[in-house]
C-alpha atoms as a PDB file:
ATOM      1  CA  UNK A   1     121.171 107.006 103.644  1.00  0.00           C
ATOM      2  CA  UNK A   2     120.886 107.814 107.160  1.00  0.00           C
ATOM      3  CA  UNK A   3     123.549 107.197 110.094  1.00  0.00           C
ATOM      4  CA  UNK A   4     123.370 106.680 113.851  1.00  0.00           C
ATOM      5  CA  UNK A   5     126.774 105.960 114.682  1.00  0.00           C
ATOM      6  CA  UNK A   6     127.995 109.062 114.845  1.00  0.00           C
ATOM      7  CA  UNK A   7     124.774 110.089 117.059  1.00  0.00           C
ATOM      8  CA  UNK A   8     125.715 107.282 120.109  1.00  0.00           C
ATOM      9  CA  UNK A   9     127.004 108.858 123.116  1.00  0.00           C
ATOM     10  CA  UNK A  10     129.032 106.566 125.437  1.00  0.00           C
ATOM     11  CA  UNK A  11     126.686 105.868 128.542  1.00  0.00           C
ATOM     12  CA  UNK A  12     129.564 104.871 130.741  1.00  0.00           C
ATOM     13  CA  UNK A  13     128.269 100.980 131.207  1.00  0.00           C
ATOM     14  CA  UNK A  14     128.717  98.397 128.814  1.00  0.00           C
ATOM     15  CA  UNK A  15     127.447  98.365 125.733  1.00  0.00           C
ATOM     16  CA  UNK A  16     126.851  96.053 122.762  1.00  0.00           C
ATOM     17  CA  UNK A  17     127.730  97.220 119.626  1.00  0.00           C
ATOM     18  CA  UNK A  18     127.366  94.353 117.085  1.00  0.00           C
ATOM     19  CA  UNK A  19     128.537  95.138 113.430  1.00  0.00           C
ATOM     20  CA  UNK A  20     128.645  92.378 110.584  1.00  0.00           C
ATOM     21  CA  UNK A  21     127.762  92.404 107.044  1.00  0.00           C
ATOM     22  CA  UNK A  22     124.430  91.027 105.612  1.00  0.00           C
ATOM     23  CA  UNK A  23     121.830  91.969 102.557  1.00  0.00           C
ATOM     24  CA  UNK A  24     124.508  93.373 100.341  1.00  0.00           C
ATOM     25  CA  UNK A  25     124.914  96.079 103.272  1.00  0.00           C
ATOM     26  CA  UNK A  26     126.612  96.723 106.427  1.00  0.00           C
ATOM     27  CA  UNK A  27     124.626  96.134 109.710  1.00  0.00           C
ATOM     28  CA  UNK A  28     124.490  97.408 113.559  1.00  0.00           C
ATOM     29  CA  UNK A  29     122.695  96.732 116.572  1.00  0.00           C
ATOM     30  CA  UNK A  30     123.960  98.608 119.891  1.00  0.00           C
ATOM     31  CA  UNK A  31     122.107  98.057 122.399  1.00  0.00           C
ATOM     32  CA  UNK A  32     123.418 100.663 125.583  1.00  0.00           C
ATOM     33  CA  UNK A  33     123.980  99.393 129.308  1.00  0.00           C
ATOM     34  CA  UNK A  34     124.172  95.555 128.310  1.00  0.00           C
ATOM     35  CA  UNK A  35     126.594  92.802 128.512  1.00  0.00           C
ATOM     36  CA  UNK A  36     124.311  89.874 127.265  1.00  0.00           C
ATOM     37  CA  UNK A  37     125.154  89.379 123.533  1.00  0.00           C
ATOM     38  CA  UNK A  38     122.624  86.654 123.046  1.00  0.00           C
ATOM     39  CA  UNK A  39     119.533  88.973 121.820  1.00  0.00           C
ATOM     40  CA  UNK A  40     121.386  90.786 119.413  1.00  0.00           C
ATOM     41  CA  UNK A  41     123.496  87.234 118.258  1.00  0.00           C
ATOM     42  CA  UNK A  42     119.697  85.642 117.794  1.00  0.00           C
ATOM     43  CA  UNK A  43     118.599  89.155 115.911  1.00  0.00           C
ATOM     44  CA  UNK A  44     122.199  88.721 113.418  1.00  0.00           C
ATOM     45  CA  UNK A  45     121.086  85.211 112.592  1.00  0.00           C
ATOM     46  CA  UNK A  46     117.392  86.445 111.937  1.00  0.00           C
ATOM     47  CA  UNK A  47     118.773  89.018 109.401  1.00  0.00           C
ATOM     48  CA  UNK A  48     120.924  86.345 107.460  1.00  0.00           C
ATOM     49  CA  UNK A  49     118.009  83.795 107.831  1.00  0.00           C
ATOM     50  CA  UNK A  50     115.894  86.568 105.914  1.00  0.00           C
ATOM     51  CA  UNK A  51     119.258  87.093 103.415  1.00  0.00           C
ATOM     52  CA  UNK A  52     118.920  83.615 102.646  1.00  0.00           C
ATOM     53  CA  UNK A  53     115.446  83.705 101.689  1.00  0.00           C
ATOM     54  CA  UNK A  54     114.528  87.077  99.782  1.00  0.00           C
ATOM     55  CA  UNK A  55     118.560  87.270  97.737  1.00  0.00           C
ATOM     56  CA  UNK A  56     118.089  88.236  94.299  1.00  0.00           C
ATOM     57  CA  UNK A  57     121.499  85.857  93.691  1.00  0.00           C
ATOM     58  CA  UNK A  58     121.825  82.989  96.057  1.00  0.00           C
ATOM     59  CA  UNK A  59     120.163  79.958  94.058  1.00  0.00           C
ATOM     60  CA  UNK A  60     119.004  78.440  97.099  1.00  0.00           C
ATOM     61  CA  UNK A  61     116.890  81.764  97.842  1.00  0.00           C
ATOM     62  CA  UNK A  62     112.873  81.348  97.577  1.00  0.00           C
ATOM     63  CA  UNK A  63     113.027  84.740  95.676  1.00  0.00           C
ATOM     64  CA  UNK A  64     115.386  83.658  92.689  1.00  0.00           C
ATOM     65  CA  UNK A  65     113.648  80.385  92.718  1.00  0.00           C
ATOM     66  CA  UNK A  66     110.380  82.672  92.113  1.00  0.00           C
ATOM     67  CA  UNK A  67     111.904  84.583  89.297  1.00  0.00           C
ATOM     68  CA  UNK A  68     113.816  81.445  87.712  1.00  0.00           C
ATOM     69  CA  UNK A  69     110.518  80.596  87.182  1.00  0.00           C
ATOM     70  CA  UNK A  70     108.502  83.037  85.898  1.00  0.00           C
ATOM     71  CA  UNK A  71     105.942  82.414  83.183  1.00  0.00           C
ATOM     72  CA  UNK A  72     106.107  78.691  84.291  1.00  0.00           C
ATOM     73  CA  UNK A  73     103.697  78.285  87.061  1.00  0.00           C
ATOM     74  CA  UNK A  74     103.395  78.082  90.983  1.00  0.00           C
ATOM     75  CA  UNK A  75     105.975  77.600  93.756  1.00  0.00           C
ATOM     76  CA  UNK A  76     106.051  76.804  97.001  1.00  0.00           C
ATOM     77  CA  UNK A  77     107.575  79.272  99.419  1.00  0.00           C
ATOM     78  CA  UNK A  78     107.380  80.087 103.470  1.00  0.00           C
ATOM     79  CA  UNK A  79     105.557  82.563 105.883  1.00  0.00           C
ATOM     80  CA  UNK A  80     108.097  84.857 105.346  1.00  0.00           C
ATOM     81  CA  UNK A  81     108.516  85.243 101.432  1.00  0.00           C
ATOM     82  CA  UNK A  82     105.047  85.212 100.812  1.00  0.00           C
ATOM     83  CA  UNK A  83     103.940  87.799 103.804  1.00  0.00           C
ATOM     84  CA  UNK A  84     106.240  89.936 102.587  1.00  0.00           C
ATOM     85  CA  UNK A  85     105.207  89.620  98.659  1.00  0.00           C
ATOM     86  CA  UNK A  86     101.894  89.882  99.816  1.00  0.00           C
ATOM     87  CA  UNK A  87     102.441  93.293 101.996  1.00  0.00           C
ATOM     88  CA  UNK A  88     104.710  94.722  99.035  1.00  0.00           C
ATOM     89  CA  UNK A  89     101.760  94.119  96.437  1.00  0.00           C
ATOM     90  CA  UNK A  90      99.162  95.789  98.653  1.00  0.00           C
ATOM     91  CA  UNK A  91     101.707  98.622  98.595  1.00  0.00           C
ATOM     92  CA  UNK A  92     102.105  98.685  94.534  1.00  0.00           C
ATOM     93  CA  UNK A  93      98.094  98.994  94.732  1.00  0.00           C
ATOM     94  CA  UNK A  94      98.003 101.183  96.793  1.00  0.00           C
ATOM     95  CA  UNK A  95     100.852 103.865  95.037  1.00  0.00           C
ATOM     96  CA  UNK A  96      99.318 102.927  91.870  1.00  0.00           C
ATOM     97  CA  UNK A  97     102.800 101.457  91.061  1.00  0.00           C
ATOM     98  CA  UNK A  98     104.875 104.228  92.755  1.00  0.00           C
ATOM     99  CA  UNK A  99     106.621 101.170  94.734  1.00  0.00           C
ATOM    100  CA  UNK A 100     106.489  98.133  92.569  1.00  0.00           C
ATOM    101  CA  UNK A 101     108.461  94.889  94.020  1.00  0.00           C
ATOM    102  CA  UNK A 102     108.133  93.666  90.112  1.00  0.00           C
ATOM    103  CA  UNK A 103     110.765  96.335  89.054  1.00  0.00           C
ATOM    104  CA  UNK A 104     113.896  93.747  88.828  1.00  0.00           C
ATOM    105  CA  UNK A 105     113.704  93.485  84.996  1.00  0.00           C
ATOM    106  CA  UNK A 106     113.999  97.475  84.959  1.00  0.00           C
ATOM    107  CA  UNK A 107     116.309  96.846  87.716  1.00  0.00           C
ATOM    108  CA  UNK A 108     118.756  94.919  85.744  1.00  0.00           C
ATOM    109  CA  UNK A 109     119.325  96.425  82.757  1.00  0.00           C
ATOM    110  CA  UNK A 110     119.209 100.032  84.529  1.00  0.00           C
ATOM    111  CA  UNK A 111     122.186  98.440  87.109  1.00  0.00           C
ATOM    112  CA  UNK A 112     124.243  97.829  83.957  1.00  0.00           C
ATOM    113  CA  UNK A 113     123.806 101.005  82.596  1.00  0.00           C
ATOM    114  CA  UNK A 114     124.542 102.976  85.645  1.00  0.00           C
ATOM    115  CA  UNK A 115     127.823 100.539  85.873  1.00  0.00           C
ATOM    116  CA  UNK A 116     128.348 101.683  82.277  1.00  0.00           C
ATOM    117  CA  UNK A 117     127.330 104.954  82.501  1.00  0.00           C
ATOM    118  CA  UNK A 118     125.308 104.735  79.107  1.00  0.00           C
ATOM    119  CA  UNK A 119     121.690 104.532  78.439  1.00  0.00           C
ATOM    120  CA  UNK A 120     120.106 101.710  77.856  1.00  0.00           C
ATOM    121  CA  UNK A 121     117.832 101.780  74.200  1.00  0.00           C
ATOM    122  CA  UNK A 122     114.236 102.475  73.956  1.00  0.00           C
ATOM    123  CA  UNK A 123     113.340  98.760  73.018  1.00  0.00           C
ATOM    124  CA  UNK A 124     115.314  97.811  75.854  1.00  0.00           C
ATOM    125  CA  UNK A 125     113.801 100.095  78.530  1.00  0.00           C
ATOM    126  CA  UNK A 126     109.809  99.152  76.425  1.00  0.00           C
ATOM    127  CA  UNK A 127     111.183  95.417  76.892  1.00  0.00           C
ATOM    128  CA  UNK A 128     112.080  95.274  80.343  1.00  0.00           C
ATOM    129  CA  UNK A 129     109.048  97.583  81.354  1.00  0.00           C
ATOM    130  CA  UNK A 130     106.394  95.064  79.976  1.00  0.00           C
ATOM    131  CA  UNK A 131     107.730  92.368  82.029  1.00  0.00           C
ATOM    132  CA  UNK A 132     106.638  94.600  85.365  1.00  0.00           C
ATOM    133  CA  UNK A 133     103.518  94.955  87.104  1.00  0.00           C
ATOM    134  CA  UNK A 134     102.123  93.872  90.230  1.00  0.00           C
ATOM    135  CA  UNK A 135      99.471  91.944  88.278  1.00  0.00           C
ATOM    136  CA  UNK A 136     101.811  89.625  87.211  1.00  0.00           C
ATOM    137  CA  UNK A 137     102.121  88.191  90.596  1.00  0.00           C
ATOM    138  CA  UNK A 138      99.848  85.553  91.194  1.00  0.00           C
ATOM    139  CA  UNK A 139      98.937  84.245  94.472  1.00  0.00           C
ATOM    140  CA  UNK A 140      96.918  81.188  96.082  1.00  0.00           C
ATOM    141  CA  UNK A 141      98.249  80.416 100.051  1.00  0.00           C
ATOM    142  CA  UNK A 142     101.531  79.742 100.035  1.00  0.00           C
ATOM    143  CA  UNK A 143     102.305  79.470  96.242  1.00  0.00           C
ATOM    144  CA  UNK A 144     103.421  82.013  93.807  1.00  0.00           C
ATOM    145  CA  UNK A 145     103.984  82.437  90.645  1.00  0.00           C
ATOM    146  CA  UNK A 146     104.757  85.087  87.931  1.00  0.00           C
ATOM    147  CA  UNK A 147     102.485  85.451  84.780  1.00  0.00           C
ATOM    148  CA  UNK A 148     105.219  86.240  82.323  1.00  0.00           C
ATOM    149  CA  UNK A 149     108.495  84.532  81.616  1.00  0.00           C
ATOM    150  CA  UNK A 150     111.286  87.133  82.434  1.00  0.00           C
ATOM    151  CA  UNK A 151     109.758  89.015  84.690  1.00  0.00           C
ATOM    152  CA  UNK A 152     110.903  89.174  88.343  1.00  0.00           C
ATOM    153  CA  UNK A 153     110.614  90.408  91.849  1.00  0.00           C
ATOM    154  CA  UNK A 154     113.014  92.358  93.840  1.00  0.00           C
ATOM    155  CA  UNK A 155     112.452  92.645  97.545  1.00  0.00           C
ATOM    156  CA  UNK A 156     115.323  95.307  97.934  1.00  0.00           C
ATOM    157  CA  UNK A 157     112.853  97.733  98.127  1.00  0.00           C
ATOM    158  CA  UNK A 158     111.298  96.056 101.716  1.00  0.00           C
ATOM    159  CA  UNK A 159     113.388  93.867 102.743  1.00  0.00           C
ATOM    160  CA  UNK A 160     116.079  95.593 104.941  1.00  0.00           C
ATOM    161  CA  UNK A 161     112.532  96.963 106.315  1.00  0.00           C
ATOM    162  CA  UNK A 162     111.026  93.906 106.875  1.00  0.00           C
ATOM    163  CA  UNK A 163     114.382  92.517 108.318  1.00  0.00           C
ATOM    164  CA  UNK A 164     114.652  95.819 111.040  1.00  0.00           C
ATOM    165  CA  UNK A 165     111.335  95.097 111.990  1.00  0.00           C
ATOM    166  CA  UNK A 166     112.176  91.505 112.764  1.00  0.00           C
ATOM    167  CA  UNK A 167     115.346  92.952 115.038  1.00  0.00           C
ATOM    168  CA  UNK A 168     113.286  95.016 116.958  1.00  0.00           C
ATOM    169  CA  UNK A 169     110.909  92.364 117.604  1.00  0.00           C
ATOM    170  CA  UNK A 170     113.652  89.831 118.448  1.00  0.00           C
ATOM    171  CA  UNK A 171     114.854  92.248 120.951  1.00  0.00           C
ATOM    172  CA  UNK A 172     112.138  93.082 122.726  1.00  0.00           C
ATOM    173  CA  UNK A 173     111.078  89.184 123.464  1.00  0.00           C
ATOM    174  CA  UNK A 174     114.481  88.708 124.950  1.00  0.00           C
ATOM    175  CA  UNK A 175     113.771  91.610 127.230  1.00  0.00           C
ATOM    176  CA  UNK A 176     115.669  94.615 125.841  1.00  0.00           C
ATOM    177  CA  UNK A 177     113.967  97.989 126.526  1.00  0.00           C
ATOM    178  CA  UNK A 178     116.879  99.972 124.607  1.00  0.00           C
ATOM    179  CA  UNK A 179     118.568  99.968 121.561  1.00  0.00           C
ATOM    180  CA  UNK A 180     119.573 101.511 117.780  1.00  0.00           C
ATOM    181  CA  UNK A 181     119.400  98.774 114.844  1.00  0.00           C
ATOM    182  CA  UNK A 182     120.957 100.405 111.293  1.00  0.00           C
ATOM    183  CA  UNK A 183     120.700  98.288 108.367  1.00  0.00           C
ATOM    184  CA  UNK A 184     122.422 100.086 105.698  1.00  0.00           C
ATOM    185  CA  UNK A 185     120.554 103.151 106.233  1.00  0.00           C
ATOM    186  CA  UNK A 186     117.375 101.535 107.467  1.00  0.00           C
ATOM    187  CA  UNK A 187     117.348 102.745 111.517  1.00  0.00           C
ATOM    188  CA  UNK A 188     114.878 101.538 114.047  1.00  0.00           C
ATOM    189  CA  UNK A 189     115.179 102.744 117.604  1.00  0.00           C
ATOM    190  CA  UNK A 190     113.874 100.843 120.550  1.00  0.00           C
ATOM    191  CA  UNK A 191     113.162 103.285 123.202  1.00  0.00           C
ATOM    192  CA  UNK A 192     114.734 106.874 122.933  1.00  0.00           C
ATOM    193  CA  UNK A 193     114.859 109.076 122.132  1.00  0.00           C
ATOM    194  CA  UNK A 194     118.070 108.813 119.897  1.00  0.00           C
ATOM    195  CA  UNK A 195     119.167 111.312 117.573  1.00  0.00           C
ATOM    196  CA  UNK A 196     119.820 110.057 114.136  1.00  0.00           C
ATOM    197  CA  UNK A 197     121.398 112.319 111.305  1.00  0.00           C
ATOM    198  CA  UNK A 198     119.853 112.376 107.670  1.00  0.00           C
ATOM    199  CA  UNK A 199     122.361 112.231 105.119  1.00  0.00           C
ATOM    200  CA  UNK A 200     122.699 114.964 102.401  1.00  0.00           C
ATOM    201  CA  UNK A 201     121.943 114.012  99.160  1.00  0.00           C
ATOM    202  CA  UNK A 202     124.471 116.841  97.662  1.00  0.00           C
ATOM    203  CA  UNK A 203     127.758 115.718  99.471  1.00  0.00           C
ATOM    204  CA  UNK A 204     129.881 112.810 100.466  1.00  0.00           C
ATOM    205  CA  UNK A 205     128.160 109.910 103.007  1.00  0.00           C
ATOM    206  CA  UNK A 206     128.773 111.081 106.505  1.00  0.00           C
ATOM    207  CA  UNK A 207     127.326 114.595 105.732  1.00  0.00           C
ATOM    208  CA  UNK A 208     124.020 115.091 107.444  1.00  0.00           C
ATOM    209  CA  UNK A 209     122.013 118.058 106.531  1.00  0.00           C
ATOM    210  CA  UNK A 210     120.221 117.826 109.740  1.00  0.00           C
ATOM    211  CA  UNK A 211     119.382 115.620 113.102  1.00  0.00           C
ATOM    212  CA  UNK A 212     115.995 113.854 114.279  1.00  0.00           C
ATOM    213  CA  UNK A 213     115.066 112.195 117.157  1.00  0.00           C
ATOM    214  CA  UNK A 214     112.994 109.056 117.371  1.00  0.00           C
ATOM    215  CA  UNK A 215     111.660 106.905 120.124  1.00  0.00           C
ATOM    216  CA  UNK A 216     110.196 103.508 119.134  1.00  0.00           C
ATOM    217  CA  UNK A 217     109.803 104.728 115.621  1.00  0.00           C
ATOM    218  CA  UNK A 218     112.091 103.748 111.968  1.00  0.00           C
ATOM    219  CA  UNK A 219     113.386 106.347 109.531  1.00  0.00           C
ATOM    220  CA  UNK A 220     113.753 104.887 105.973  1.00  0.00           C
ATOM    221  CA  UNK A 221     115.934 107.147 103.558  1.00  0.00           C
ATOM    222  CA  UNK A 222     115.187 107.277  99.470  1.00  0.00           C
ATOM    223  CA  UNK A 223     117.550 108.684  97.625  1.00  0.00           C
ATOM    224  CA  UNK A 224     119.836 109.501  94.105  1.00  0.00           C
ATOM    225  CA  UNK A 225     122.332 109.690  95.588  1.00  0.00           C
ATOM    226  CA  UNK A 226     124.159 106.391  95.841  1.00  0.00           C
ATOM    227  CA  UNK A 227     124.210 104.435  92.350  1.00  0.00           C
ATOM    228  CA  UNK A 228     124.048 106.685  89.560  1.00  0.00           C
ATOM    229  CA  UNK A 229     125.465 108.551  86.807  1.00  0.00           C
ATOM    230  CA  UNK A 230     125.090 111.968  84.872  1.00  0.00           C
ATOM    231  CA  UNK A 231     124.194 112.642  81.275  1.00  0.00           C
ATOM    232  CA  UNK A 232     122.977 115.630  79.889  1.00  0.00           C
ATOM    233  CA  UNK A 233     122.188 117.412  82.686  1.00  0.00           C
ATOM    234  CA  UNK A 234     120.062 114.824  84.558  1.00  0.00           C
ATOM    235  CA  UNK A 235     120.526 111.946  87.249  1.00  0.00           C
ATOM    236  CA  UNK A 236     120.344 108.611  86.512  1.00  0.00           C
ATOM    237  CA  UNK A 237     119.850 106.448  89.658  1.00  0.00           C
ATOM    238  CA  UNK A 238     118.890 103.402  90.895  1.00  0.00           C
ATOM    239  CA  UNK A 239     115.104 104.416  92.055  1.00  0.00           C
ATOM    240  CA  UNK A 240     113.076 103.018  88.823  1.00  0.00           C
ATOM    241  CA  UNK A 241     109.597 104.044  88.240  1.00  0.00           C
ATOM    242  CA  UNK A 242     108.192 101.483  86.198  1.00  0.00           C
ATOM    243  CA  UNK A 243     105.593 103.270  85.178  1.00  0.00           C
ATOM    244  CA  UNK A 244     107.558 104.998  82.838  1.00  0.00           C
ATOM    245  CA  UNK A 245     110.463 102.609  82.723  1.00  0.00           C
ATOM    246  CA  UNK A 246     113.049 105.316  83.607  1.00  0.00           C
ATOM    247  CA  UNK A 247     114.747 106.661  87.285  1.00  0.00           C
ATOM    248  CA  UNK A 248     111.945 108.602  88.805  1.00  0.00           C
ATOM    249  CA  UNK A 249     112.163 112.114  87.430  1.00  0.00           C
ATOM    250  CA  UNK A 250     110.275 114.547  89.906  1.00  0.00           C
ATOM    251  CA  UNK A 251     112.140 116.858  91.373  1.00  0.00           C
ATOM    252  CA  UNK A 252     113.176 115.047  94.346  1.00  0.00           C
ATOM    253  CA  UNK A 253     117.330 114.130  95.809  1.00  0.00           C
ATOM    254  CA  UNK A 254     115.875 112.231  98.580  1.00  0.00           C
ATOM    255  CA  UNK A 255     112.398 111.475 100.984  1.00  0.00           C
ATOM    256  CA  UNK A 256     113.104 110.209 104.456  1.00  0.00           C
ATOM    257  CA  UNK A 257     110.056 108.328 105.780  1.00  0.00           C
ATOM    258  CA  UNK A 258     109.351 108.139 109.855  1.00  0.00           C
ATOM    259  CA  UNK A 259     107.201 106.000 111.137  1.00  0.00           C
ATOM    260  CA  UNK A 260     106.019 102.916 113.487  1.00  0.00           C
ATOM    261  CA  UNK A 261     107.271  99.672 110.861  1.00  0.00           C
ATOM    262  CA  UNK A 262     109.939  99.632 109.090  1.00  0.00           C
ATOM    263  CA  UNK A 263     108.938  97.698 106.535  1.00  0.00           C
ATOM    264  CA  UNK A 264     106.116 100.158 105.945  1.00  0.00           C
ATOM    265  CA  UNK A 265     108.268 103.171 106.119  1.00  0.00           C
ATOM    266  CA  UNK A 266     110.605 101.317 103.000  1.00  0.00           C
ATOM    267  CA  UNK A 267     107.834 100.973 100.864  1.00  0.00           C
ATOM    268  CA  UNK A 268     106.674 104.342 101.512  1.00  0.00           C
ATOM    269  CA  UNK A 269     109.751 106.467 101.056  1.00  0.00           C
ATOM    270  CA  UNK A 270     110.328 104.867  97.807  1.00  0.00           C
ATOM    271  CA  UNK A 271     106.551 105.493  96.753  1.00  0.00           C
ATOM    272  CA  UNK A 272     106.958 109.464  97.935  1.00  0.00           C
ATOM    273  CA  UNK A 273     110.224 109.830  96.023  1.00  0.00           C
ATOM    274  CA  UNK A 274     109.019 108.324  92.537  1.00  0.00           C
ATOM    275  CA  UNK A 275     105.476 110.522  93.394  1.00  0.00           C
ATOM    276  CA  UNK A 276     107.381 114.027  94.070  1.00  0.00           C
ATOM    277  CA  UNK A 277     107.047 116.018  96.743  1.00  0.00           C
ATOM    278  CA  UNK A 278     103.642 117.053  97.269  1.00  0.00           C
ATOM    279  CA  UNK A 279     101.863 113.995  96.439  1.00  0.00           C
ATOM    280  CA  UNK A 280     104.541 111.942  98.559  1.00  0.00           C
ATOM    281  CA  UNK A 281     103.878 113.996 101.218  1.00  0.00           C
ATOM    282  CA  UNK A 282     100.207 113.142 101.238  1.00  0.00           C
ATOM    283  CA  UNK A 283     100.970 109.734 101.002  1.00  0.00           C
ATOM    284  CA  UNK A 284     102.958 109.887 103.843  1.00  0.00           C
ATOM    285  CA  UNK A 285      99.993 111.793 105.455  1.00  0.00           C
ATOM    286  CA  UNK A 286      97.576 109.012 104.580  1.00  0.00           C
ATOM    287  CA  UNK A 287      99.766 106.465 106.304  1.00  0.00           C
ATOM    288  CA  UNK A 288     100.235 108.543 109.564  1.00  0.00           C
ATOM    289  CA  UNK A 289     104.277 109.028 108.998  1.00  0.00           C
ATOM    290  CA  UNK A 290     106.191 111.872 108.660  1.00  0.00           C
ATOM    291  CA  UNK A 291     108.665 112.928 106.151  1.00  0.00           C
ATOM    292  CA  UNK A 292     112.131 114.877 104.941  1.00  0.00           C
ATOM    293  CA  UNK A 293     111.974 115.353 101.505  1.00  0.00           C
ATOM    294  CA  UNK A 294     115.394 117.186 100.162  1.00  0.00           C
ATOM    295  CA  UNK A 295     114.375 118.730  96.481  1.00  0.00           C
ATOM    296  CA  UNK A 296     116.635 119.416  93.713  1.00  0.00           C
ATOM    297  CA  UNK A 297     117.213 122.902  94.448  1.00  0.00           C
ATOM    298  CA  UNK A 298     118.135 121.863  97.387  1.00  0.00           C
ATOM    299  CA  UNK A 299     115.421 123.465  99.548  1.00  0.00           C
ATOM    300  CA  UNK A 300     114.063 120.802 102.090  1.00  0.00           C
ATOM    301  CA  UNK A 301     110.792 120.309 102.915  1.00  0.00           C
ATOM    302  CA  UNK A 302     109.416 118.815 106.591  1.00  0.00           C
ATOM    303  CA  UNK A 303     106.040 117.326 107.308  1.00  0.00           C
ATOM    304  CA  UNK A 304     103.886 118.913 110.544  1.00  0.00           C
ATOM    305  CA  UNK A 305     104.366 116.444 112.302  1.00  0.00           C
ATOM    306  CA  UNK A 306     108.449 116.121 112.696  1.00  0.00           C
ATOM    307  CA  UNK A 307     109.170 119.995 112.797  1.00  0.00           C
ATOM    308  CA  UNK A 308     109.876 120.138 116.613  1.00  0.00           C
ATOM    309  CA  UNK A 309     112.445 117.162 116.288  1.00  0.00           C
ATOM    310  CA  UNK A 310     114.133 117.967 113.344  1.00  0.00           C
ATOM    311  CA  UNK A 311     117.029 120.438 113.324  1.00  0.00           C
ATOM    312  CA  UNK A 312     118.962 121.592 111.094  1.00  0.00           C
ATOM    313  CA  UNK A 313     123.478 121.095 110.514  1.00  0.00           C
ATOM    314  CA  UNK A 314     125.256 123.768 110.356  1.00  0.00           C
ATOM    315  CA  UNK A 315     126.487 124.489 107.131  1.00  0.00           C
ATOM    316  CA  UNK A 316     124.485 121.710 105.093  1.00  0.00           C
ATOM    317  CA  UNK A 317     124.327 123.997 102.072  1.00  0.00           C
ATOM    318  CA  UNK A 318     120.550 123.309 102.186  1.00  0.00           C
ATOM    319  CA  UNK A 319     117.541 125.809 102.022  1.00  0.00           C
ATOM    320  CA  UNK A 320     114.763 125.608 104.867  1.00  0.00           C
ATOM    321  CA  UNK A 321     111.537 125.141 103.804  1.00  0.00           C
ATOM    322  CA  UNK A 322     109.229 124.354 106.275  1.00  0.00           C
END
């Protein structure tokens, strides 16, 4: 999780400041020194326009059409779906499965046993983890389909990405040189720089173990810390690595990626945090982002790259280890 709006100083002009709910999350675009709403109204409508085509839930979404279909041949779907899909499974190549948009069977049945807090079988978790596998997605133009009946995508992974990237590009064709998008944690700046604050894993949302500044970059948090529960000593969170078919298990509360797309930098963090720390970070590396990764013992770890702009809060409770 990472927040702006606690970052935005008042410039003295108008401002917009737009705020409305949309994928599952809430949204803001501010946009400093402006009066014209039509940019960011235009960028709201892209965002819902994306909603309806990548929801897990909304029947008349290309993505649950994909999945309602599984194991029973090719559909039809638009430029965006299937550029997205397309990016995603170069990514779950590319991590050797670290990020893997074919995750929603593990998905599921780990989302009901976080809201349960009880683990889910062996068979279950062997079950749902056969079912995934970038593999199984079959493409030929502009039609998709998925090898195996029950298996399924999820886009949550890229799609707030995917969706910031969109705002930013929305904003600069209707001639805005400024401004701070936050989708839920997903923050693109426009210009800059803007100081951001990166949430700490360890405490409630709204406590930010340090700043960093961007200026027509994205920073993309990963983290346990939103959806999970405890047993026996270990974490159980919504990050599945379906490799194994269990929450990724390496050490890691949280990887902030920074970078040029945001859709990129989505993929990515979630690849570093199910890879751990040191292979994450070379990942990032490859890529040419930069990274936060907050370890378990709470020691924090920043790439090269971002040490001049990132500082450190004041009390965070975390241990500097550059």
């Amino acid at each position: 999780m990472i927040s702006a709006e606690n970052f935005i100083q008042d410039t003295g002009k108008k401002n917009i400041y737009k705020l409305f709910s949309a994928l599952g999350t809430v949204n803001s675009i501010f946009i400093p020194g402006c009066a014209e709403t039509a940019a960011a109204d235009r960028a709201a409508a892209r965002i819902r326009q994306i909603q309806s085509l990548m929801s897990l839930f909304e029947p008349q979404s290309e993505v649950f059409k994909i999945n309602s279909r599984s194991g029973e041949g090719f559909i039809r779907v638009g430029n965006d779906t299937i550029g997205l899909i397309k990016k995603a499974k170069r990514f779950s190549q590319i991590t050797n499965g670290a990020f893997d948009i074919t995750v929603g069977p593990l998905s599921s049945l780990w989302r009901a046993a976080i809201k349960r807090e009880r683990l889910p079988c062996g068979d279950e978790i062997d079950a749902a983890a056969g079912l995934c596998g970038h593999n199984n997605i079959h493409i030929d133009g502009h039609f998709i389909a998925l090898g195996k009946k029950g298996s399924s995508v999820d886009l949550g992974g890229i799609a707030k990405g995917y969706a910031a990237d969109e705002v930013i590009r929305i904003l600069k064709t209707g001639g805005i040189r400024e401004a701070l998008v936050n989708l839920g944690g997903n923050v693109a700046a426009l210009g800059g720089p803007w100081t951001i604050g990166i949430q700490d894993p360890f405490r409630k949302t709204g406590h930010y173990l340090g700043t960093v500044e961007l200026f027509d970059e994205t920073a993309v948090t990963s983290g346990s810390n939103e959806r999970y529960f405890e047993k026996g000593g270990r974490r159980y969170h919504h990050i599945i690595d379906t490799r194994t078919g269990y929450p990724a298990n390496t050490g890691l509360a949280s990887v902030t990626a920074i970078g040029d797309c945001s859709a990129d930098m989505d993929a990515l963090s979630t690849a570093a945090f199910v890879l751990g720390a040191e292979e994450g970070s070379g990942l990032l590396k490859k890529y040419g982002a930069e990274g936060v990764f907050v370890l378990d013992d709470r020691s924090v770890y920043v790439t090269q790259g971002l040490r001049k702009r990132f500082r450190f809060a004041r009390r965070s409770g975390t241990k500097e280890r550059l």
